[in-house]
Protein backbone atom coordinates (compact mmCIF):
# COMPACT_ATOMS: atom_id res chain seq x y z
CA UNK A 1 0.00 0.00 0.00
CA UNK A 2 1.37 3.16 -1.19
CA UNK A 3 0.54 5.90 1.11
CA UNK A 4 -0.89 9.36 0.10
CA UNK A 5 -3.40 11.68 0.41
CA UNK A 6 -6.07 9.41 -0.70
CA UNK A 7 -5.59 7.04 2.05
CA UNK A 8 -7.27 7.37 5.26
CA UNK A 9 -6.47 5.51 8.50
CA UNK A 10 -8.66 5.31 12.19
CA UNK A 11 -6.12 4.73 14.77
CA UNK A 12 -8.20 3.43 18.16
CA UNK A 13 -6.05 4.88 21.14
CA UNK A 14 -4.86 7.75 18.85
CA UNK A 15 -4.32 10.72 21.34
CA UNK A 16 -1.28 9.96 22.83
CA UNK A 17 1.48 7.21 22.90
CA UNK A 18 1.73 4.50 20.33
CA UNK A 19 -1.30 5.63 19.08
CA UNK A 20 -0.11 9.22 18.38
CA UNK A 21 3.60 8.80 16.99
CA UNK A 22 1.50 6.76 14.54
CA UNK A 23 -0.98 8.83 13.59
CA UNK A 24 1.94 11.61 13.12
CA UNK A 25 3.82 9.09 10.82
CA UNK A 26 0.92 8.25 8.83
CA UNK A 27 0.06 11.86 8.38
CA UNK A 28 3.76 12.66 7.43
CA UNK A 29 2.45 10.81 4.23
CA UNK A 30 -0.33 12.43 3.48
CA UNK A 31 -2.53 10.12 5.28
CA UNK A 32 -5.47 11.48 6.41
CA UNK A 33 -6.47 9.98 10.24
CA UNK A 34 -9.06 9.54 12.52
CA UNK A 35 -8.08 9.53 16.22
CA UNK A 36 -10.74 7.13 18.63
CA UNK A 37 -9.84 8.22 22.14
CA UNK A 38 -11.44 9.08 25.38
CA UNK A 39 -9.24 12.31 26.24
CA UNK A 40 -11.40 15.04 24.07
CA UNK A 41 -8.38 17.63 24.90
CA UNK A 42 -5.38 15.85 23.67
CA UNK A 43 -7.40 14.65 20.70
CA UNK A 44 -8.93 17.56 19.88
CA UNK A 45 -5.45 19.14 19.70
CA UNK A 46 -3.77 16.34 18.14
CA UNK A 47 -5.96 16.10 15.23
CA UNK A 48 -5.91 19.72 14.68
CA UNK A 49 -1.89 19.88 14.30
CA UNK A 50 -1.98 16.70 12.13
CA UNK A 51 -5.43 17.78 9.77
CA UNK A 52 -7.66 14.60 11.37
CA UNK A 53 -10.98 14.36 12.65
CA UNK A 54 -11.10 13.29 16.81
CA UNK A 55 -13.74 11.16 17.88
CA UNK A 56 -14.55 10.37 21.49
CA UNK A 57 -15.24 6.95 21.84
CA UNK A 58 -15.14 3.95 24.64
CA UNK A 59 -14.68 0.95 22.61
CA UNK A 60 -16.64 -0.99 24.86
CA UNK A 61 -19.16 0.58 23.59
CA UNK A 62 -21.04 -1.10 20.45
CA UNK A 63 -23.18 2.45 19.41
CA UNK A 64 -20.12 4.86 20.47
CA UNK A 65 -17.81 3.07 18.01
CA UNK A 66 -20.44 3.23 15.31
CA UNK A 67 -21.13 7.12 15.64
CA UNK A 68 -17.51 6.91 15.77
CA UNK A 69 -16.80 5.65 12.37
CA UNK A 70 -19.15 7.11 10.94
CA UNK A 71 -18.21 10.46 11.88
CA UNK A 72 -14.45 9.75 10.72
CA UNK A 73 -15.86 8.30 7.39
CA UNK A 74 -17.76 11.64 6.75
CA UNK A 75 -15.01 13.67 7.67
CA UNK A 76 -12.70 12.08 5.56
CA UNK A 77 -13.72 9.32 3.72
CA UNK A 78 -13.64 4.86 4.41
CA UNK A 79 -10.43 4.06 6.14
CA UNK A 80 -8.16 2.01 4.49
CA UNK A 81 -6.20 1.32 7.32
CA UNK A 82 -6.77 0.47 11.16
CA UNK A 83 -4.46 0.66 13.82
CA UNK A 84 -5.56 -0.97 17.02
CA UNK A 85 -3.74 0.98 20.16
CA UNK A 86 -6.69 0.93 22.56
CA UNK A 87 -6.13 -0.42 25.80
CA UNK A 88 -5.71 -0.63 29.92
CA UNK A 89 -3.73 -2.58 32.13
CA UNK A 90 -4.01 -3.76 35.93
CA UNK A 91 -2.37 -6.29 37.78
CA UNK A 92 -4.40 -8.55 40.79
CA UNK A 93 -2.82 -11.98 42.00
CA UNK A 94 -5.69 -14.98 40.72
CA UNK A 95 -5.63 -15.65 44.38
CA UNK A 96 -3.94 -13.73 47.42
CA UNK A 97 -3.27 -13.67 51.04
CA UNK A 98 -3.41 -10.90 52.70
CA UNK A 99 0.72 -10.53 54.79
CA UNK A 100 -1.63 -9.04 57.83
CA UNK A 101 -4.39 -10.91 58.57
CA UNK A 102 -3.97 -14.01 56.31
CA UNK A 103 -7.42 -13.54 54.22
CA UNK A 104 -7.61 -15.12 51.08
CA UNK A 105 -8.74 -13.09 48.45
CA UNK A 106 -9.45 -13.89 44.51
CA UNK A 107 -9.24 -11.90 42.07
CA UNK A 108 -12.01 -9.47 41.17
CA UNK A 109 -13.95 -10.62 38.11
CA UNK A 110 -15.19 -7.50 37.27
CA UNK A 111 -11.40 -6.01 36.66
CA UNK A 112 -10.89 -9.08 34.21
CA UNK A 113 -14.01 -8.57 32.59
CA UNK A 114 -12.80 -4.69 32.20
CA UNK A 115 -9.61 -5.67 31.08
CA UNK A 116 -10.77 -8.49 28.26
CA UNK A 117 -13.48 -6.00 27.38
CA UNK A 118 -11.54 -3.15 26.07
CA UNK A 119 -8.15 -4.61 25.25
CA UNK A 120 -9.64 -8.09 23.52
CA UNK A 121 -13.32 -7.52 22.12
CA UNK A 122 -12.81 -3.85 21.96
CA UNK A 123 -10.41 -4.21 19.56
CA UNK A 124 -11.99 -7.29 17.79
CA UNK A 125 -15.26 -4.56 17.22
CA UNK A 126 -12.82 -2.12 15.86
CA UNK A 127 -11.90 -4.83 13.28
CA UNK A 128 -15.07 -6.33 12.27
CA UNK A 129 -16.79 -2.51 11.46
CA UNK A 130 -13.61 -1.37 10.19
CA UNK A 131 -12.94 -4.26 7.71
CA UNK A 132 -16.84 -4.17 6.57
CA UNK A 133 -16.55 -0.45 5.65
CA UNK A 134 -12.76 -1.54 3.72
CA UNK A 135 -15.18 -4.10 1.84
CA UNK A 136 -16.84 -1.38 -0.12
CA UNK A 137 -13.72 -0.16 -1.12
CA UNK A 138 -11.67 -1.14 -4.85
CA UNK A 139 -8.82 -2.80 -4.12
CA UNK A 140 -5.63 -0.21 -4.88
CA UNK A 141 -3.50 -1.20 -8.15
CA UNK A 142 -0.91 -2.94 -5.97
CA UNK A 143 -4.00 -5.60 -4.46
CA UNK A 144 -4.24 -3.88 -1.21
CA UNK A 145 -8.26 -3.27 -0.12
CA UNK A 146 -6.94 -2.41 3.72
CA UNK A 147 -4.69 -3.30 5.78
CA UNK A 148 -5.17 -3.63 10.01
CA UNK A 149 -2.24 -3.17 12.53
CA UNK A 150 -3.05 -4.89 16.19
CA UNK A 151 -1.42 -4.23 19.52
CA UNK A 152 -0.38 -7.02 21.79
CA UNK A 153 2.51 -7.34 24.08
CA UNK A 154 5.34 -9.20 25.09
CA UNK A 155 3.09 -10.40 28.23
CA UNK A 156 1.14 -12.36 25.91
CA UNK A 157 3.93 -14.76 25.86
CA UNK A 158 5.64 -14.39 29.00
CA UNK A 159 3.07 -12.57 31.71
CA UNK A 160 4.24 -11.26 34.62
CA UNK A 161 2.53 -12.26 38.31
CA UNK A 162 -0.38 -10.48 38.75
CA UNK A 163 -1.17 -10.15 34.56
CA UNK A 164 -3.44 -13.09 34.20
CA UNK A 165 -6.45 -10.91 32.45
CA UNK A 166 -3.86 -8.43 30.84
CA UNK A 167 -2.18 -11.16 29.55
CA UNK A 168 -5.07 -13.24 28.36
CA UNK A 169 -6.08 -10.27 26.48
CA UNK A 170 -2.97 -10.08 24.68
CA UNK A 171 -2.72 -13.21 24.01
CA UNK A 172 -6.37 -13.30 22.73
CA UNK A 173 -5.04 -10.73 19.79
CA UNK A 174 -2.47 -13.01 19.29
CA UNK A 175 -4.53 -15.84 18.95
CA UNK A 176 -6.94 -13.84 16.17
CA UNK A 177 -4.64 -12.79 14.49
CA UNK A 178 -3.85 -15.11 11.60
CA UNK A 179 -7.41 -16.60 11.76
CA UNK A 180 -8.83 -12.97 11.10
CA UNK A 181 -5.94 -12.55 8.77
CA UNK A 182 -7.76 -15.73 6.67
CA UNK A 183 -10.82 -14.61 7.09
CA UNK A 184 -9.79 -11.55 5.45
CA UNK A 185 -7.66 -12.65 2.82
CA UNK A 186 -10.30 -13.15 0.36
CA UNK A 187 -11.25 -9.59 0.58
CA UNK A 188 -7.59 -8.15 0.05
CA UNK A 189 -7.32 -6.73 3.69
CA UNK A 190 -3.93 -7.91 5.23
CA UNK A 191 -4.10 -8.14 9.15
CA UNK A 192 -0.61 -8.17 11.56
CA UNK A 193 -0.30 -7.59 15.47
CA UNK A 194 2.59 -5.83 17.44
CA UNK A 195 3.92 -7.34 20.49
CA UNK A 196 6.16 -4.08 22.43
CA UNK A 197 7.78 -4.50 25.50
CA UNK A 198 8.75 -1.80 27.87
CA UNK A 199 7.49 1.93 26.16
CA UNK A 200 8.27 5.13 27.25
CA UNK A 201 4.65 6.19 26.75
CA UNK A 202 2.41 8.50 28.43
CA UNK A 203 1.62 5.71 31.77
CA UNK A 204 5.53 4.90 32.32
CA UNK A 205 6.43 8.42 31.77
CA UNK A 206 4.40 9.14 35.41
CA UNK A 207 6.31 6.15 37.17
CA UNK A 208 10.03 7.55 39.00
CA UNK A 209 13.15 7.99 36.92
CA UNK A 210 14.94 5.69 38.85
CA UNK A 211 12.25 2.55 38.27
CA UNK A 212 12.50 4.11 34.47
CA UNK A 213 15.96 3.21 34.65
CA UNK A 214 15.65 -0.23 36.05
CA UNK A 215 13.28 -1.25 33.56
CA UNK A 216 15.49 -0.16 30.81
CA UNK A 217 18.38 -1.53 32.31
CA UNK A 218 16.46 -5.26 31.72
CA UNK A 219 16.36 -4.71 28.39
CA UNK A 220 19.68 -6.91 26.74
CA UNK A 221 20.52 -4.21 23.95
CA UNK A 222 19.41 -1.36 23.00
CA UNK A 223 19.56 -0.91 27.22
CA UNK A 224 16.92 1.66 27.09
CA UNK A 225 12.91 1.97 26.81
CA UNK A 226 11.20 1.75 23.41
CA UNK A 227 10.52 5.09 21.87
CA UNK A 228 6.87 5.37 20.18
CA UNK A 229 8.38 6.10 16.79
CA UNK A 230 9.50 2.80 17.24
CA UNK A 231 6.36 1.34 17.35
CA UNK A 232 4.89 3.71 14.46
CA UNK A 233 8.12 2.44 12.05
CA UNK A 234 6.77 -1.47 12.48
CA UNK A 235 3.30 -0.72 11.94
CA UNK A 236 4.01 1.63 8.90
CA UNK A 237 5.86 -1.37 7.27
CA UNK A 238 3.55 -3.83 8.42
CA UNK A 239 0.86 -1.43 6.63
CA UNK A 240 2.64 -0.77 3.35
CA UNK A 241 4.87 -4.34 2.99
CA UNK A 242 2.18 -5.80 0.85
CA UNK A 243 3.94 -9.32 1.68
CA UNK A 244 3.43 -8.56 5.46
CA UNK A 245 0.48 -10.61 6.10
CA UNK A 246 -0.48 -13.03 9.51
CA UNK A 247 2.16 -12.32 11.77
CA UNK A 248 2.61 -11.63 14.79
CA UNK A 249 5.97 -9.45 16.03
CA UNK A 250 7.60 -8.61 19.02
CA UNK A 251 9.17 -5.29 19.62
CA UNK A 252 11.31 -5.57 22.32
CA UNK A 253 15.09 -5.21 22.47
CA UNK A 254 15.11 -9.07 23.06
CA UNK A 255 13.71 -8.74 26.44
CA UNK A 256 12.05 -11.78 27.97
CA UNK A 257 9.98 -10.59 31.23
CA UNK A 258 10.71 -12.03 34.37
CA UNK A 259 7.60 -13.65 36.72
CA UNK A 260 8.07 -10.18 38.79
């Protein structure tokens, strides 16, 4: 996929982080983007600077993501191109014991239920309307209908204590991912999932330099934290590699996580 100003792209999670280095690299091209967020101020702002449309949605939400691409398409036209950077976090034991008194606690199902919710079948929903609106779409003259970036992580494969629904969401869009990637072949939409590890984004930039620099310092070479250009560079080739198709990809610096 050649990109230009006739492409357009809705980037779930698009206001800050992975989700906004990104958009900014897609609309370096010419691409013109659609940011899905909750925080109205940094999207507003964001899409202003790069010439996109904002739309506040909760992907949890079945009607909010419809009013969502729908005000995108009118704004600027049927994506091509979907880049999946929604999500939360949380870590609870399965089962605990409290160091004080010795009460066993499990783990709230609610929190898991939040967690699959957004990071699994909120991004699964993203797909399924995205990829119908890329099916009324001519393919471009190199084959490409669409194409549809994911976002993992490395916990899907080696979750940390305390990650079990974090991790089983991950690993859910790991799972899809080259089952969705059949389903779509037939249709000329490509579909590939990123799997980063530790991310100097928006949530680690809050925790103290010092755990900053212990995190980075478990990462075997380059000993630092991945930069969110990083993560924009692998899902622009991933997007325009018209071979690049199925696959699943770590992003990493070779780290494998520890159990803590």
């Amino acid at each position: 996929m050649i990109l230009n100003p006739s492409i357009s792209a809705v980037i779930t999670g698009g206001a800050s982080g992975l989700g906004e280095a990104t958009a900014r690299l897609l609309a370096s091209h010419g691409v013109k983007v659609g940011l899905f967020d909750l925080n109205e101020e940094r999207g507003e702002a964001l899409a202003k600077e790069i010439g996109g449309v904002f739309c506040k949605v909760n992907v949890t939400s079945n009607a909010e993501v419809e009013a969502a691409f729908a005000k995108s398409r009118a704004a600027i036209g049927q994506e091509r191109i979907l880049v999946n950077c929604a999500g939360v976090g949380g870590s609870v034991k399965t089962v605990s014991r409290d160091r004080q008194t010795g009460e066993i606690k499990e783990y709230p199902l609610d929190n898991f239920e939040r967690i699959i919710q957004v990071n699994l079948i909120g991004s699964f929903r993203c797909i399924t309307k995205s990829a119908a609106g890329m099916l009324t779409l001519d393919p471009l003259e190199d084959g490409d209908r669409g194409a549809i970036v994911n976002t993992a992580s490395v916990a899907a494969e080696d979750g940390q204590i305390g990650q079990a629904a974090y991790t089983a969401s991950k690993a859910g869009l790991v799972g899809l991912t080259l089952t969705v990637a059949r389903d779509l072949a037939s249709e000329a939409i490509r579909v590939n999932t990123i799997l980063p590890g530790i991310f100097d984004t928006p949530l680690l930039q809050r925790a103290p330099e010092p755990v900053k620099a212990a995190l980075a310092a478990q990462v075997p070479f380059p000993k630092r934290l991945g930069r969110p250009e990083e993560y924009a560079q692998l899902a622009y080739t991933m997007i325009t590699c018209g071979y690049f198709n199925g696959e699943d990809v770590r992003l990493d610096g070779a780290i494998r996580m520890a159990p803590r």
